[in-house]
C-alpha atoms as a PDB file:
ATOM      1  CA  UNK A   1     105.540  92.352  93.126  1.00  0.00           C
ATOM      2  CA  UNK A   2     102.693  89.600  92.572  1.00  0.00           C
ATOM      3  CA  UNK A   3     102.188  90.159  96.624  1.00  0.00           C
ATOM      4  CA  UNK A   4     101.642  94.133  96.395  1.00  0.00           C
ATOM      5  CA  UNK A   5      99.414  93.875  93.897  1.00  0.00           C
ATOM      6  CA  UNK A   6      97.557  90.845  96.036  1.00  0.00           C
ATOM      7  CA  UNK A   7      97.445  93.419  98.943  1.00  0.00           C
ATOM      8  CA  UNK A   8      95.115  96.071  97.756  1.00  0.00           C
ATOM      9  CA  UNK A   9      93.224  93.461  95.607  1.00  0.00           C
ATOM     10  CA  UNK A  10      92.489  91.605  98.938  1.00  0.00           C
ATOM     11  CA  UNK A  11      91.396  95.327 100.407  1.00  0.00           C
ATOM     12  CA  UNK A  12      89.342  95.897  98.233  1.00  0.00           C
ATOM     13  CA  UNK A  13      87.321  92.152  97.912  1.00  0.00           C
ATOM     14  CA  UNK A  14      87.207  92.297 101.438  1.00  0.00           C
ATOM     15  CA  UNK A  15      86.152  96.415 101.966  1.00  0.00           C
ATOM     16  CA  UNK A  16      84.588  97.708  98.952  1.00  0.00           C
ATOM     17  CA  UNK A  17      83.821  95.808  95.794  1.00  0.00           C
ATOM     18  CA  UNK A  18      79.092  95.544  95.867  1.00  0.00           C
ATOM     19  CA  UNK A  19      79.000  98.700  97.889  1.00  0.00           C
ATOM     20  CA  UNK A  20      76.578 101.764  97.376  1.00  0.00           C
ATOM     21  CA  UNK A  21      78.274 105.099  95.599  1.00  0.00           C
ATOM     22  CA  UNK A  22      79.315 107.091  98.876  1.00  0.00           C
ATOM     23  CA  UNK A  23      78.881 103.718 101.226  1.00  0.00           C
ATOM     24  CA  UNK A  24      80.398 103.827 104.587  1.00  0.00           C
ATOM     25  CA  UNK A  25      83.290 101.255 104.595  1.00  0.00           C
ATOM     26  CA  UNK A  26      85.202  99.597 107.230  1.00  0.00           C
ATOM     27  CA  UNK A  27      87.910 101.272 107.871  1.00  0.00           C
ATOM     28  CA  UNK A  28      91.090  99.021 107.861  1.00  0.00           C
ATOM     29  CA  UNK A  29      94.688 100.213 107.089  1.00  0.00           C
ATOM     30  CA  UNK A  30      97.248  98.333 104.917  1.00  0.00           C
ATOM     31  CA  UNK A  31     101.326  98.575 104.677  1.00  0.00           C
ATOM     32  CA  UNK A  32     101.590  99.279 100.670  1.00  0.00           C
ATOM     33  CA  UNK A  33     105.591  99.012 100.463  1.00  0.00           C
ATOM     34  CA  UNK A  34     108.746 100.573 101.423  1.00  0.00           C
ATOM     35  CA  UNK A  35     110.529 103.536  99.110  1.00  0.00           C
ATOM     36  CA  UNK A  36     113.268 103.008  97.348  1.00  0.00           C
ATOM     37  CA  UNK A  37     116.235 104.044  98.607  1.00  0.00           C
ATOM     38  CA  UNK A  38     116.958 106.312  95.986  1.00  0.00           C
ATOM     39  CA  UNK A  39     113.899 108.297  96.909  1.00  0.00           C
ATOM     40  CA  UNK A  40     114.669 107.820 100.367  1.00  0.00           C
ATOM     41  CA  UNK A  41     117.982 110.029  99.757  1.00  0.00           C
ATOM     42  CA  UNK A  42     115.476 112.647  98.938  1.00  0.00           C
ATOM     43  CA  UNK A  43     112.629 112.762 101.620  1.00  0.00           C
ATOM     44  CA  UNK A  44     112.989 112.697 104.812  1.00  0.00           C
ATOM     45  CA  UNK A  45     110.438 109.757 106.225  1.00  0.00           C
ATOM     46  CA  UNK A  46     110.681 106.652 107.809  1.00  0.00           C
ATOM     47  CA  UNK A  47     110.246 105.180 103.765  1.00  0.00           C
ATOM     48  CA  UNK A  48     106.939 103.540 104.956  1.00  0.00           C
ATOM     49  CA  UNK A  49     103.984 103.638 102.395  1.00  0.00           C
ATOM     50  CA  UNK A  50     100.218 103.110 103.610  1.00  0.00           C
ATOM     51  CA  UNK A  51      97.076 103.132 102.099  1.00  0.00           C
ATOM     52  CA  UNK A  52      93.371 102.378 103.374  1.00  0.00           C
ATOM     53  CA  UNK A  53      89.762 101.430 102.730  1.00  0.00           C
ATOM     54  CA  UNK A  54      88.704 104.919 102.590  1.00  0.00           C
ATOM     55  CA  UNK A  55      91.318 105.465 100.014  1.00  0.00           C
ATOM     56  CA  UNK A  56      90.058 103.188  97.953  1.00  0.00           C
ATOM     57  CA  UNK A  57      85.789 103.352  98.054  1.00  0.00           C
ATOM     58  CA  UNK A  58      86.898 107.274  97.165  1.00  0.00           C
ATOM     59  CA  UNK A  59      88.663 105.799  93.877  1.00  0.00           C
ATOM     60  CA  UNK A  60      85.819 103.428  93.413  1.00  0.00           C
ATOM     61  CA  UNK A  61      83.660 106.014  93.189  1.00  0.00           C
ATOM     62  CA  UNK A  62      85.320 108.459  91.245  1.00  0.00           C
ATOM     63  CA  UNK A  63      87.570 106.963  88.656  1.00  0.00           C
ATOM     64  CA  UNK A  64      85.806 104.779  85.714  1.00  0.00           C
ATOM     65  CA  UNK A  65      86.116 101.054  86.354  1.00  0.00           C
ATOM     66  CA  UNK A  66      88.938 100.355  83.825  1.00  0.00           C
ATOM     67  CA  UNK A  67      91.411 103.289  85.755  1.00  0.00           C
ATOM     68  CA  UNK A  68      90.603 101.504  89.138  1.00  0.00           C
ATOM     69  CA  UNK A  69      91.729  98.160  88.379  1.00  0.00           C
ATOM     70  CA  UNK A  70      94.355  99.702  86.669  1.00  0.00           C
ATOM     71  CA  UNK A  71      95.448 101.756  89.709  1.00  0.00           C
ATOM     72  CA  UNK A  72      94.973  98.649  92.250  1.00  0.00           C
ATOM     73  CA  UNK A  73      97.010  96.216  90.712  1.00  0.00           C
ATOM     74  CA  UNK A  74     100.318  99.599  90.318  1.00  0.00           C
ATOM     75  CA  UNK A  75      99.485 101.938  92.592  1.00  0.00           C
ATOM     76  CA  UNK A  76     102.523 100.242  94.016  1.00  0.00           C
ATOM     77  CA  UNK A  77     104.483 100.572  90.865  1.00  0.00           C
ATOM     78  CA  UNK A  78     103.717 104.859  90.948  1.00  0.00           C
ATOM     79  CA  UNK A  79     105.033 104.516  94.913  1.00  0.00           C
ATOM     80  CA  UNK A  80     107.994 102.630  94.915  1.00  0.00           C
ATOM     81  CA  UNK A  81     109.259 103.824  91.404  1.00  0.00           C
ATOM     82  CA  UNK A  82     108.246 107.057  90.470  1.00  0.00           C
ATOM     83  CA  UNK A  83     109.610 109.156  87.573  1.00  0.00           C
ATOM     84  CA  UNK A  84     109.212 112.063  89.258  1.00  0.00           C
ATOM     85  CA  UNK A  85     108.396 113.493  92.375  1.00  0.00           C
ATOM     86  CA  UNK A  86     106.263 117.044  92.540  1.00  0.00           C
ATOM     87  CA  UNK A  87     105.406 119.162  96.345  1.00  0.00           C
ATOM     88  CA  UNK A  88     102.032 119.696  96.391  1.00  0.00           C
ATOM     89  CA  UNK A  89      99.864 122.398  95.289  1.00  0.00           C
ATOM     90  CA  UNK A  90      98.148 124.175  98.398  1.00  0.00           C
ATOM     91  CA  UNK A  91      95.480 123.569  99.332  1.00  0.00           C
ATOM     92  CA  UNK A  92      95.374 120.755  97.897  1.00  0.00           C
ATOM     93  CA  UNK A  93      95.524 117.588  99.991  1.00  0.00           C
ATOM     94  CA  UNK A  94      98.561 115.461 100.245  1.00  0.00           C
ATOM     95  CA  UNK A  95     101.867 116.644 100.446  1.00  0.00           C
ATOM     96  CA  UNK A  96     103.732 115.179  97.708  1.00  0.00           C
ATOM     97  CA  UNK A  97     102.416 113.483  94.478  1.00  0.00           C
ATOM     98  CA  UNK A  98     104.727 110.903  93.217  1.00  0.00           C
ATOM     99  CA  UNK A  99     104.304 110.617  88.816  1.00  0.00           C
ATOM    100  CA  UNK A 100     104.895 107.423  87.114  1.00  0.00           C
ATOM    101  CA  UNK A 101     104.178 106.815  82.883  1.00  0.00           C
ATOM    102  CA  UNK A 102     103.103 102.799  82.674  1.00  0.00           C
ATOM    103  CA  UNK A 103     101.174 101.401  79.977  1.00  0.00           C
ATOM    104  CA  UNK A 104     102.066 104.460  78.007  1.00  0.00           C
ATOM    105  CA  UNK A 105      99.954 106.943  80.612  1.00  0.00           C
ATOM    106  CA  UNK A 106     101.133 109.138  83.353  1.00  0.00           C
ATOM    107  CA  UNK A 107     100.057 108.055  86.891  1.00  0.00           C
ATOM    108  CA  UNK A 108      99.492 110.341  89.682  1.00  0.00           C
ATOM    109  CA  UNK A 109     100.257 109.391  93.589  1.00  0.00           C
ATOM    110  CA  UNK A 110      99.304 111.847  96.045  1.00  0.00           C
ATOM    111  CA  UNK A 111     101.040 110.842  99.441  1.00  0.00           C
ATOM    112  CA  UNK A 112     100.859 113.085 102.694  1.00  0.00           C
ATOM    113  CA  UNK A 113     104.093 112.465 105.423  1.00  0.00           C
ATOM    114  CA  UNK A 114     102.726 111.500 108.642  1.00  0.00           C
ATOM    115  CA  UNK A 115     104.987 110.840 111.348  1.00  0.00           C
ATOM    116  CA  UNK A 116     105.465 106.701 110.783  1.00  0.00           C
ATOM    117  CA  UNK A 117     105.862 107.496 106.711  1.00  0.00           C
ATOM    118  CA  UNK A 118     103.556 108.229 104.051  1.00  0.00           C
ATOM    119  CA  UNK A 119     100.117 107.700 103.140  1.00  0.00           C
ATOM    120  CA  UNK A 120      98.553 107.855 100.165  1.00  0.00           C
ATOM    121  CA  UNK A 121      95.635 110.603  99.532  1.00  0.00           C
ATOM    122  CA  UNK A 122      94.619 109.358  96.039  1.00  0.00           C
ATOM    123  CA  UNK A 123      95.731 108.497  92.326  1.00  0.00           C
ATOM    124  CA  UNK A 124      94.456 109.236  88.776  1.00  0.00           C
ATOM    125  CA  UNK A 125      95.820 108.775  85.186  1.00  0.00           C
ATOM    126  CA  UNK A 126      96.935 112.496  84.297  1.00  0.00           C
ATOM    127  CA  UNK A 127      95.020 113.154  81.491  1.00  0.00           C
ATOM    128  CA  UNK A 128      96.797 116.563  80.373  1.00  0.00           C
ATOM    129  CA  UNK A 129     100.345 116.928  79.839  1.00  0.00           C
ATOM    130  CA  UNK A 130      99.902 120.492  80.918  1.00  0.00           C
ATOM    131  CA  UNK A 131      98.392 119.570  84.867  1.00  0.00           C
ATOM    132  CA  UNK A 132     101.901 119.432  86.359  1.00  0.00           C
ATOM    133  CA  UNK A 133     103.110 122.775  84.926  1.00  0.00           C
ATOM    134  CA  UNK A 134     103.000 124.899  88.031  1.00  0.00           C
ATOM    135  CA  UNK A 135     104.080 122.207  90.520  1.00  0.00           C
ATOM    136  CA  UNK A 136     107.350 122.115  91.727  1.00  0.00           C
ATOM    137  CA  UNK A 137     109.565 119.670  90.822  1.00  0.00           C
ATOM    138  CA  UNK A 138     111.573 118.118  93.716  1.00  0.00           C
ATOM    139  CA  UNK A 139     113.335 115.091  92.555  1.00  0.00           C
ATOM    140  CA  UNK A 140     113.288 113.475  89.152  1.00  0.00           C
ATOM    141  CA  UNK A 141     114.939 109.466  88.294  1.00  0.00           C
ATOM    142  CA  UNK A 142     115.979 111.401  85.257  1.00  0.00           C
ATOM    143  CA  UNK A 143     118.186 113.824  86.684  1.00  0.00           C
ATOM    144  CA  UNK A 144     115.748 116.518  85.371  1.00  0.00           C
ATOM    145  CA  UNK A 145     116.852 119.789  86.928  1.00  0.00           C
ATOM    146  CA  UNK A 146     114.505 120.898  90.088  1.00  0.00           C
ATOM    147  CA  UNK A 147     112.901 124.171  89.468  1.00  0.00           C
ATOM    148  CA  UNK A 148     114.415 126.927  92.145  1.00  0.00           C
END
């Protein structure tokens, strides 16, 4: 686990940390992790997980500073383990968004299927119980029942 979180840590000390809001970044790519295979029995994708630099200067930007260091040490942790998995609102980017509660807070993963797996599209703490009413629920660790 210690390596996963060293991963995106080392992305971002190398890619974004000093840089101007809205900065160009270097664009460099980075395997996250593999899904687990009990979310691999549910999508159909090669169960690779990638993320990038552009990723994660959009987070920098965007979140406040405690929610991204938050997000780049588990991002993994939302990926690899989710609670629940949602399809995507259109037209909304990404095409599923994986949901994970750690630290007592739900996580958000948005992750589009490309043809060599998934990449993720962004994260965020969900702040209102309410956001993932109208999303449709495809697979849940749970059991919950998927809505039809």
């Amino acid at each position: 686990m210690k390596s996963k979180k060293k991963i995106l840590l080392n992305l971002h000390e190398s890619c974004i940390i000093g840089t101007q809001e809205k900065a160009v970044v270097v664009f460099r790519t980075v395997f996250l992790c593999h899904l687990s295979n009990s979310v691999l029995q549910e999508i159909e994708t090669s169960g690779k997980v990638y993320t990038n630099s552009r990723i994660l200067k959009h987070l920098y930007d965007k979140k406040p500073a405690e929610e991204y260091d938050f997000l780049i040490c588990n991002i993994y942790k939302v990926v690899k383990y989710p609670d629940r998995i949602y399809k995507n609102k259109d037209p909304k980017r990404g095409d599923l968004c994986f949901l994970k509660k750690l630290k007592g807070y739900n996580y958000l993963c948005s992750l589009e299927v490309a043809d060599d797996g998934l990449t993720v599209i962004t994260a965020f703490r969900v702040r209102k119980e309410s956001y993932l009413n109208n999303y449709e629920l495809l697979w849940s660790w749970r059991g919950d029942i998927p809505s039809s």
